[in-house]
Structure formats: structure tokens, C-alpha cells
Protein backbone atom coordinates (compact mmCIF):
# COMPACT_ATOMS: atom_id res chain seq x y z
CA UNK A 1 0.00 0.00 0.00
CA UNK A 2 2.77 2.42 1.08
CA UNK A 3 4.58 1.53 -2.58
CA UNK A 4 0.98 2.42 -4.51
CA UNK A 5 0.40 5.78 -2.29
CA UNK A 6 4.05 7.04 -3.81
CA UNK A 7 3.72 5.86 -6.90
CA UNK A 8 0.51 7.56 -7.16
CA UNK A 9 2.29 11.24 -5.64
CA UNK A 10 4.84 10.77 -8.01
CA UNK A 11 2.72 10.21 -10.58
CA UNK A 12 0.62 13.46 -10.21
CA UNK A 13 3.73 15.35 -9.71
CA UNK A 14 4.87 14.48 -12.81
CA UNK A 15 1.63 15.52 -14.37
CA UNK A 16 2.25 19.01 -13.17
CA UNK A 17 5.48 19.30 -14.20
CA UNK A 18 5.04 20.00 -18.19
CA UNK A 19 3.89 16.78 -19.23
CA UNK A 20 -0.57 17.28 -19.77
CA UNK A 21 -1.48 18.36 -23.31
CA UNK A 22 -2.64 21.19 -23.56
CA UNK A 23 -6.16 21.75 -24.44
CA UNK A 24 -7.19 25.86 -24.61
CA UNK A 25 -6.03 27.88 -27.61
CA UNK A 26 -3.49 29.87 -25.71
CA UNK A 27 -1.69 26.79 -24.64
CA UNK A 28 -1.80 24.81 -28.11
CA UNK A 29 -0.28 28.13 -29.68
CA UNK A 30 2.09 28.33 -26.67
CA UNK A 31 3.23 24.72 -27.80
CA UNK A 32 3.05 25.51 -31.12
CA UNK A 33 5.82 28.55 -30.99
CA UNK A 34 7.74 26.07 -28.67
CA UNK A 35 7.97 23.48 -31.53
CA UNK A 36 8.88 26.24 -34.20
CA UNK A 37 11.48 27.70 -32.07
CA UNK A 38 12.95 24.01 -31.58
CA UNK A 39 12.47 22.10 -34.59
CA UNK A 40 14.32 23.47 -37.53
CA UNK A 41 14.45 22.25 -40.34
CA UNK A 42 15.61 22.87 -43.85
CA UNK A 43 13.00 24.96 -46.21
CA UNK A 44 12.36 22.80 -48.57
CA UNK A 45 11.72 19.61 -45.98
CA UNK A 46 9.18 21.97 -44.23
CA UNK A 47 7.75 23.05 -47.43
CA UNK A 48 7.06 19.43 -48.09
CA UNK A 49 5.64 18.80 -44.58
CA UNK A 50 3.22 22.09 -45.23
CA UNK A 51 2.33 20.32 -48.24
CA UNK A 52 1.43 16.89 -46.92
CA UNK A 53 -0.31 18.31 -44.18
CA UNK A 54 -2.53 20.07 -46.54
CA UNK A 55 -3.42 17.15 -48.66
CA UNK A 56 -4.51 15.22 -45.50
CA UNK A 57 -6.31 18.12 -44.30
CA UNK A 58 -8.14 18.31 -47.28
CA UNK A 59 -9.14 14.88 -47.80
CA UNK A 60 -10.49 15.23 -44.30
CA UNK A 61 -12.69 18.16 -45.15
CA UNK A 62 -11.13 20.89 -43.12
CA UNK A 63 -8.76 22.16 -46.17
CA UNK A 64 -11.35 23.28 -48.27
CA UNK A 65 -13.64 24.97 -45.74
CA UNK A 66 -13.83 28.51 -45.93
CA UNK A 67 -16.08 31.04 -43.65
CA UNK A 68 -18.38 33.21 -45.67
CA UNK A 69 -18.47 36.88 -45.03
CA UNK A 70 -21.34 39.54 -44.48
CA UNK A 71 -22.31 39.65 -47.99
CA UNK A 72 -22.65 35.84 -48.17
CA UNK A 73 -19.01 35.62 -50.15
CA UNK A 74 -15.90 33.34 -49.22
CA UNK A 75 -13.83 35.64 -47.01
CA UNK A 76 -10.25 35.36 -47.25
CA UNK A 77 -7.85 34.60 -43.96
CA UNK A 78 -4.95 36.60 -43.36
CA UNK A 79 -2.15 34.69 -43.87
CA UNK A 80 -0.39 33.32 -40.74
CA UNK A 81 3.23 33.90 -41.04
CA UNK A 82 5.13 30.72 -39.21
CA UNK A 83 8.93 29.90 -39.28
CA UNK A 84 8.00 25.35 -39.34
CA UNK A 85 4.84 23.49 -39.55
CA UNK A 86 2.43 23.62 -37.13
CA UNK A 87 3.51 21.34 -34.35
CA UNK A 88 -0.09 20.82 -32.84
CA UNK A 89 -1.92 20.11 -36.55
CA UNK A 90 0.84 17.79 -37.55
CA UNK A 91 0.38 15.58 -34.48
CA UNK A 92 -3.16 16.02 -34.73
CA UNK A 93 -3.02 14.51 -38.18
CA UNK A 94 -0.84 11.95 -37.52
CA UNK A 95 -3.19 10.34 -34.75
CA UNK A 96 -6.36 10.44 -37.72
CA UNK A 97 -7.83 14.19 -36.81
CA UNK A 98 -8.73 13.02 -33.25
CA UNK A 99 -8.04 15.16 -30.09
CA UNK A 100 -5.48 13.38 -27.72
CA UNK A 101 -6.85 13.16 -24.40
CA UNK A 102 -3.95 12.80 -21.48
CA UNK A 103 -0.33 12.34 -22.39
CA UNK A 104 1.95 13.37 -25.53
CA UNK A 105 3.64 10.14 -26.31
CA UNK A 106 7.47 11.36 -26.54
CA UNK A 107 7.52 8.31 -30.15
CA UNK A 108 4.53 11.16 -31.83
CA UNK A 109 7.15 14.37 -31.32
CA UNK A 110 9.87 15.00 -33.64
CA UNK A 111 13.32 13.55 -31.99
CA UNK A 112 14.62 17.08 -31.52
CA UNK A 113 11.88 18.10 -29.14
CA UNK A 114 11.37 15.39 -27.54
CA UNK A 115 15.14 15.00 -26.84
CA UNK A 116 14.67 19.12 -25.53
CA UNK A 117 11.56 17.86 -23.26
CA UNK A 118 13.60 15.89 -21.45
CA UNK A 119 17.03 17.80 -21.03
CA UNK A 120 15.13 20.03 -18.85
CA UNK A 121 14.53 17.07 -16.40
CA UNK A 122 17.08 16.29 -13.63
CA UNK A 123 17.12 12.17 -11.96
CA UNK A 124 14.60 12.87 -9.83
CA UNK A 125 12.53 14.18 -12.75
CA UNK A 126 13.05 11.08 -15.50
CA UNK A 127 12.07 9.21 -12.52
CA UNK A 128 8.43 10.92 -12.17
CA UNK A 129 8.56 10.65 -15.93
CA UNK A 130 8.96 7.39 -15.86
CA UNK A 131 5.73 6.58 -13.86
CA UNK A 132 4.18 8.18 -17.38
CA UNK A 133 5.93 6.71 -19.72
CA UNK A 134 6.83 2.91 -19.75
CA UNK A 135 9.05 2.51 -22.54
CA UNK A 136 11.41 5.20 -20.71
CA UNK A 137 10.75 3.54 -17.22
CA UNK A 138 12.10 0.45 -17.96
CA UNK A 139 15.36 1.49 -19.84
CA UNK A 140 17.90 -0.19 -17.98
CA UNK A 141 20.85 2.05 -20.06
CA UNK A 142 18.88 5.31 -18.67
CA UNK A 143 19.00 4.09 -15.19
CA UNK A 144 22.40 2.92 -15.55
CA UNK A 145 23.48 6.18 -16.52
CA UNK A 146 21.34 8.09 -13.84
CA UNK A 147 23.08 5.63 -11.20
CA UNK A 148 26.58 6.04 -12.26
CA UNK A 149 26.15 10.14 -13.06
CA UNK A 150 24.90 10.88 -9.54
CA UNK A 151 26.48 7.87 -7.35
CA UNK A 152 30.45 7.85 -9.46
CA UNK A 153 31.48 4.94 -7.49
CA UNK A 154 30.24 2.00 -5.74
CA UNK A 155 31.04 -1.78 -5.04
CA UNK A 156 28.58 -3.69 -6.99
CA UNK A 157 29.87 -1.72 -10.14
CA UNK A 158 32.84 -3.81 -10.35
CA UNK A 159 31.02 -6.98 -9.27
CA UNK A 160 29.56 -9.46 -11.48
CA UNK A 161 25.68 -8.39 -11.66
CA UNK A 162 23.11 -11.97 -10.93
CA UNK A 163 20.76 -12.43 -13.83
CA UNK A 164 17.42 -10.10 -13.88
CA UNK A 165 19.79 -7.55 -11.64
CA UNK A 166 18.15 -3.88 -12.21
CA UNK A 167 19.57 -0.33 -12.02
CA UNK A 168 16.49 0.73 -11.82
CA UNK A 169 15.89 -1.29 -8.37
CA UNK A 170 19.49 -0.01 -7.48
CA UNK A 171 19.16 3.73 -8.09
CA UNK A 172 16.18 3.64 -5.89
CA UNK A 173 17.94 1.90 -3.45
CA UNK A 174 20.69 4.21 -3.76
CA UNK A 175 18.69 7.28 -3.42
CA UNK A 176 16.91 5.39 0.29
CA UNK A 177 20.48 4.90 1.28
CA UNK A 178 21.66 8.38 0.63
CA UNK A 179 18.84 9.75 2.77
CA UNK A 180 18.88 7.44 5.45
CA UNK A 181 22.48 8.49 5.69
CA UNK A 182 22.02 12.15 5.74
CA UNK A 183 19.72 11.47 8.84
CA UNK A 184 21.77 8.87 10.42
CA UNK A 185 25.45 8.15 9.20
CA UNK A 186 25.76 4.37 11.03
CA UNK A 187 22.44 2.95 9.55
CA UNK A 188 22.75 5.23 6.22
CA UNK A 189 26.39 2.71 5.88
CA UNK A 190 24.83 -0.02 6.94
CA UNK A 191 21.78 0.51 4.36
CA UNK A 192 24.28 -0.01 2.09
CA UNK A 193 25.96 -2.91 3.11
CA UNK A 194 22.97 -4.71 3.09
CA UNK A 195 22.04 -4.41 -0.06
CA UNK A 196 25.57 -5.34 -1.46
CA UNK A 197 26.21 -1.93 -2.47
CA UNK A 198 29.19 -1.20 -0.66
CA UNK A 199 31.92 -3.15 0.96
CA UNK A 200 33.35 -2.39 4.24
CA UNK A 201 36.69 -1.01 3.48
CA UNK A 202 38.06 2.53 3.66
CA UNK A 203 39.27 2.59 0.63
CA UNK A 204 35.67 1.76 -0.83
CA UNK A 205 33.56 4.26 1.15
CA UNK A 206 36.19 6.75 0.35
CA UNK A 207 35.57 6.55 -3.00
CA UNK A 208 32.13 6.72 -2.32
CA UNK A 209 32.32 9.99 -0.70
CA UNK A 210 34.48 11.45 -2.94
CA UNK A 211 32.30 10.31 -6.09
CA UNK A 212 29.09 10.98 -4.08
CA UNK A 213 27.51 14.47 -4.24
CA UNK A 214 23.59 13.71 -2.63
CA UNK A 215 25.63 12.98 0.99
CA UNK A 216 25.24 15.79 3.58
CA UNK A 217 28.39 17.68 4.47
CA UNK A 218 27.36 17.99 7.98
CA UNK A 219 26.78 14.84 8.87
CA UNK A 220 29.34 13.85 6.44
CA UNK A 221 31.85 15.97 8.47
CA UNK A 222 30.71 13.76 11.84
CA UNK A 223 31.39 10.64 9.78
CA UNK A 224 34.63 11.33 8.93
CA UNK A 225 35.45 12.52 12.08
CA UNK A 226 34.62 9.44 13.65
CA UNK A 227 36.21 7.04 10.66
CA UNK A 228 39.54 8.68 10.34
CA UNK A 229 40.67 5.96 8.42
CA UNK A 230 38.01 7.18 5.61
CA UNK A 231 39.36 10.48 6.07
CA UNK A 232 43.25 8.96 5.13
CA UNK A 233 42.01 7.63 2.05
CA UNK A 234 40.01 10.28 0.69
CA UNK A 235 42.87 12.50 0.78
CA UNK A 236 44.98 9.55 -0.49
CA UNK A 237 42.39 10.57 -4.25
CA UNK A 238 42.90 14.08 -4.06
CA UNK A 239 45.43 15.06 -6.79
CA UNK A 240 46.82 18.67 -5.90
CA UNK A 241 49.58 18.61 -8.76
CA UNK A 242 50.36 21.78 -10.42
CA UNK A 243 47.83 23.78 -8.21
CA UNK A 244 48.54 27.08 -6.94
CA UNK A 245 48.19 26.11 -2.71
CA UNK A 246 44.85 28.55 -2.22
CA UNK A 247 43.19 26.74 -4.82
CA UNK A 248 44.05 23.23 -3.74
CA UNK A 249 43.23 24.31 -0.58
CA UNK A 250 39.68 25.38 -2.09
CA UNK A 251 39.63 22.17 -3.97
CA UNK A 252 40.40 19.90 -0.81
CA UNK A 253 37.63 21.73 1.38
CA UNK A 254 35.36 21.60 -1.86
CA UNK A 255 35.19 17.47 -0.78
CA UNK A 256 35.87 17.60 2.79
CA UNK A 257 34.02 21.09 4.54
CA UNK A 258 36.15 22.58 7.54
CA UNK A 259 34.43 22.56 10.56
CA UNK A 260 32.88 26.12 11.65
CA UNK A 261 35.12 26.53 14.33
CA UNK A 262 39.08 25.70 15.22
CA UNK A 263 39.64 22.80 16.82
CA UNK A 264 41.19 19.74 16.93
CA UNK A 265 39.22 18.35 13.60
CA UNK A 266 40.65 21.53 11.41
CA UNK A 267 44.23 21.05 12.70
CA UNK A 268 44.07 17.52 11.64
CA UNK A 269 42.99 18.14 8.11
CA UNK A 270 44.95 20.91 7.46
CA UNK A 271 48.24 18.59 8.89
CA UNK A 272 46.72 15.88 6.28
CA UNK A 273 46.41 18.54 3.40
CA UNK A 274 49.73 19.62 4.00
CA UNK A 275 51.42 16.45 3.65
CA UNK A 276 49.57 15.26 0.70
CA UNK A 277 50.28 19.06 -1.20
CA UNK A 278 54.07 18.04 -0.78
CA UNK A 279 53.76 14.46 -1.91
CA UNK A 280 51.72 15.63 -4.87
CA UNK A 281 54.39 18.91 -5.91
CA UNK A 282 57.66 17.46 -4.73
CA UNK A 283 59.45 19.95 -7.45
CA UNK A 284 57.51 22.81 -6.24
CA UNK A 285 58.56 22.07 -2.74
CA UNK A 286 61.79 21.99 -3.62
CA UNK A 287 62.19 24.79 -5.54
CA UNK A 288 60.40 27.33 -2.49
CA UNK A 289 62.26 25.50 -0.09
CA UNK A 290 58.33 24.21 1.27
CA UNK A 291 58.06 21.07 4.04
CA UNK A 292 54.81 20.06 5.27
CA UNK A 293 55.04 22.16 8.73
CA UNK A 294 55.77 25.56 6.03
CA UNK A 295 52.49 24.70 3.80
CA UNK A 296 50.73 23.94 7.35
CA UNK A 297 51.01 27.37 8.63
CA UNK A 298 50.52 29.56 5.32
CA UNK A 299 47.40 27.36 5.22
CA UNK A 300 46.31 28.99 8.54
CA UNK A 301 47.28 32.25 7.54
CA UNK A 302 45.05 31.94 4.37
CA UNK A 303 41.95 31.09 6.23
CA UNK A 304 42.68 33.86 8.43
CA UNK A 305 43.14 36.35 5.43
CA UNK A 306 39.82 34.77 4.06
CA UNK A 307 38.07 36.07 7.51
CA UNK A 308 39.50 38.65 7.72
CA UNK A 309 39.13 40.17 3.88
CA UNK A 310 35.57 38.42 3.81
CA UNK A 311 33.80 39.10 6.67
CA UNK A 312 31.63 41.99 7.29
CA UNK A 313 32.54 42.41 10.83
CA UNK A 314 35.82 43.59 10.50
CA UNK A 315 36.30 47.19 9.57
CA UNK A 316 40.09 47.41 9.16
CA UNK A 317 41.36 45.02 6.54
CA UNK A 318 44.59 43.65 6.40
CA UNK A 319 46.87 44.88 3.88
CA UNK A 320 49.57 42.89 1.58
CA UNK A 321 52.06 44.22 3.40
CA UNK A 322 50.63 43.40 6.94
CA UNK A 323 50.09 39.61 5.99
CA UNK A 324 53.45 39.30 4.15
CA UNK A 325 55.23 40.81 7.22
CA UNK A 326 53.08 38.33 9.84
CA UNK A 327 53.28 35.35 7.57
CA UNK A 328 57.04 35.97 7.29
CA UNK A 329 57.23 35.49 11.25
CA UNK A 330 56.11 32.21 11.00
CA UNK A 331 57.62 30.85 7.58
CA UNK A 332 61.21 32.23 7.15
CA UNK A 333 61.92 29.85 4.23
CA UNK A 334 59.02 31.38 2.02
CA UNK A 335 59.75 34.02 -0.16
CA UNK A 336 57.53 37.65 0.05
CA UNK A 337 56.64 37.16 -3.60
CA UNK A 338 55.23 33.97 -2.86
CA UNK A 339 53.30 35.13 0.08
CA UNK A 340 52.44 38.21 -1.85
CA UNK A 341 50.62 35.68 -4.81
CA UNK A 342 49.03 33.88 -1.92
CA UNK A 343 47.52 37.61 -0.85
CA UNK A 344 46.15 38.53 -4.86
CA UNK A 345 44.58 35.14 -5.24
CA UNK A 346 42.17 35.46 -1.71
CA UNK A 347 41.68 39.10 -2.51
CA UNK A 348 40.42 38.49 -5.84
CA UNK A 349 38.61 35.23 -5.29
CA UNK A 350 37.51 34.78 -2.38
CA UNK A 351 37.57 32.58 0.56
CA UNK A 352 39.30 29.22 1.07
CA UNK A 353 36.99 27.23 2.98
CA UNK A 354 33.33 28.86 1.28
């Protein structure tokens, strides 16, 4: 019963959301425009389609009629100026002159608008649609795709699927597991495990996370404080290579949020960022003369620039020369054009950890 009740919700969601045919004249013409505007074609292919959809318009009787004006004559039309055929007409003809009653069938549209229909739907949306139409429903490549595009990685990808497995079945079990874990971390995890979708091993959920973005960064950030040995192997897939530090620093908090205040959480991933920016730019490190206890506190100083330059509250800002001078205190090895880049790049873009 509970499975028919939100089948039948999503069902009349998705019949609000774009998908009833239109029946007043304002909303056929509204359609109308919409199919000129998105189905071009060549001139002479709609000239032919104008043509065709004459002929069977005047076999059926409605070509040849013609109102009569005051004087009892045939009165003339203006003629209708139009860029493509008449969407609404040519669908109408198609189906033998009948009105269609309920849903367009997406196989009656030309493949251009149909394919526009549904770009403008997100997962959650083909899903709804999928309650309408069948055909799409039960397209195990769409599901596949929708599985993979919003959950990168998980364990029963690389596993041998049983006969009669769905992705269908799995991306709504995903999508139960995601929520159950952005209300409760332990039995969102074990959701998973149950179902085969993950395995338990850091390395796995790691990837999950990183691959992942429905999760919850709050209670993703109590997760990962309580698993740190999650936490060493999603930094372990973090490539920081050729970055400039502020933005792998914006990159790295981009996966794993800093808490809102210091404490010992923060100073243990900034100590894990620091060491995995110097594994990743061992030339760079060289070259500045930078260790892992250098990058450690210019990545303090930069979240302390991004207050202060960012926040509201403070009046006085700190100038270049003010944070080269007080980062200097702390770093001798680092040069003050260095620390001067580091400067630019938060006053121009922004915080670090937003």
C-alpha cells in the first residue's frame, strides 16, 4: 500500500510538471511557438511537410472549408506567417484528426523536441517521468546512466551483476540509502551494506564519498570525524599537482568542509592537506624550499586572510604588506613574492573554505 500511495504522488507530480497536453487555444499556440522555435528544419523539408499536411487536411474536409463573409461571399484569412509546420496540426493529423486526451507520447514528437523535453529534467525528474511513460521507465541504459552520473562509485559496479539484476531497483535503493544516511550516518552505511552496495573497506567508502555528491556535508563531516581511516584515504584521491596552494586548498575543502570553528578536527585536516600538497608537488617544494610544517602554517594564515578580507565584521582590513610581514614570522623559508601571490589570489577570489 505504502509503494501504490508514492507511486501515485509521483505520478501526479509528474503531471504538473510539463507533461498534460494542452487543451485551450493559448496553450496549443504556446506549444506551437515552442515546436517552431525548436524544430528546424531545412525549407524545402518543411515546405514538403506544409504540403502533406494540406493534402490530408483536405481529404479530411477541413482544407477546403472557408467562412463566408457579411455579404454571403468566401472571405479570405490573413495569412499566418510561421517559421516550421504547425507542431499541434501535424500531431493532430498523424493520430487520424482526433483530439489526444492525457499524455503526448514522446515516439509522436519529432526527436529534436522530444530529446529538448527531457534535457530540462534532472534524476529525480526522469524518474516521475517514468511513472508516465513505460518505454522510458524500464530502460535499464537510462538508469544505468542516472546511477553512475549521480552515485560515481560503488562496489557492486565492479562486481559481477546476478541475472534479472536492475539499475532501476538499485538507483532507488541508492537514493533510500543516501537519505537514510544524511539522517543517520551508522544505519545510512549499513543501508548499504545490506544491499551489497558497498563493501566495508576505507578505501571503498572513500571513493564513495568522494564520487558521491547527494551525501550531507554535515553529517558527512561527523562521519569522517569518527572514521579517520576514511578520512586517510580520501585525501589519499585528491590530486593537488600543479595547483597554486589557495586553490588546492579550495579544492580539498570543496570534498571535505572545515568545521565552523578551530579545533582539533581543522588542525588535523589541514596537517593531512599539507602532507599530501608536498607528496603531490615534490618539485615545487623543492624549488620554495616548502616542508609540510611551512604549507601547514601559510594554510592557517590563508583562512585567516579569508576572515579577515571576507567578513563583514571587520572594519580594518589587512593589507599585503601586513600579511606578508606576519606570515614571514612564522615561515622564514618562504619568499615575500610567494606570500604576496598567496595575498592577490584570496583578494580576488575569495575565501578558502566557502
Amino acid at each position: 500500500m505504502a509503494l501504490l500511495a508514492i507511486f501515485s504522488r509521483v505520478r501526479r507530480h509528474a503531471e504538473s510538471r510539463a507533461f498534460r497536453v494542452c487543451r485551450s487555444g493559448c496553450q496549443k499556440n504556446h506549444f506551437t511557438q515552442m515546436g517552431q522555435a525548436l524544430w528546424r528544419l531545412p525549407p524545402r523539408q518543411q515546405q514538403q511537410l506544409q504540403e502533406e499536411l494540406a493534402d490530408r487536411l483536405a481529404d479530411r474536409g477541413e482544407g477546403g472549408r472557408q467562412e463566408q463573409g457579411r455579404d454571403g461571399g468566401p472571405q479570405r484569412r490573413a495569412p499566418q506567417h510561421c517559421s516550421g509546420p504547425d507542431i499541434y496540426h501535424l500531431l493532430r493529423t498523424r493520430m487520424g484528426g482526433k483530439e489526444q486526451h492525457g499524455f503526448i507520447d514522446l515516439e509522436m514528437l519529432p526527436p529534436e523536441l522530444g530529446i529538448t523535453i527531457l534535457s530540462y529534467l534532472n534524476a529525480t525528474d526522469l524518474c516521475l517521468a517514468g511513472c508516465v511513460w513505460q518505454d522510458l521507465g524500464n530502460d535499464e541504459y537510462l538508469w544505468q546512466g542516472l546511477c553512475k552520473s549521480t552515485w560515481g562509485h560503488c562496489s557492486i559496479y565492479n562486481r559481477r551483476l546476478p541475472a534479472g539484476f536492475s539499475y532501476r531497483r538499485l538507483y532507488l535503493q541508492l537514493d533510500e540509502g543516501s537519505l537514510t544516511f544524511n539522517a543517520n550516518t551508522q544505519e545510512g552505511i549499513s543501508y548499504f551494506m545490506s544491499k551489497g552496495i558497498l563493501v566495508n573497506h576505507p578505501t571503498e567508502l572513500a571513493k564513495f564519498i568522494f564520487y558521491t555528491r547527494r551525501l550531507n556535508w554535515k553529517m558527512l563531516r561527523i562521519y569522517l570525524d569518527e572514521r579517520r581511516d576514511v578520512l586517510d584515504e580520501l585525501v589519499t584521491l585528491h590530486n593537488f599537482s600543479n595547483q597554486f596552494l589557495p586553490n588546492a586548498l579550495r579544492d580539498f575543502f570543496r570534498h571535505i568542509h572545515a568545521p565552523e570553528e578551530r579545533g582539533e578536527y581543522l588542525e588535523t585536516l589541514i596537517t593531512k592537506f599539507s602532507h599530501r600538497f608536498c607528496t603531490c608537488n615534490p618539485g615545487l617544494v623543492q624549488e620554495l624550499g616548502l616542508s609540510p610544517d611551512a604549507v601547514y602554517v601559510l594554510c592557517y594564515s590563508l583562512i585567516l586572510l579569508s576572515i579577515d578580507l571576507t567578513s563583514p565584521h571587520v572594519k580594518n582590513k589587512m593589507s599585503k604588506r601586513e600579511f606578508i610581514r606576519n606570515t614571514r614570522r612564522a615561515a622564514h623559508n618562504v619568499s615575500d613574492d610567494f606570500v604576496g601571490h598567496l595575498y592577490d589570489n584570496i583578494y580576488l577570489i575569495g575565501h578558502v573554505a566557502a
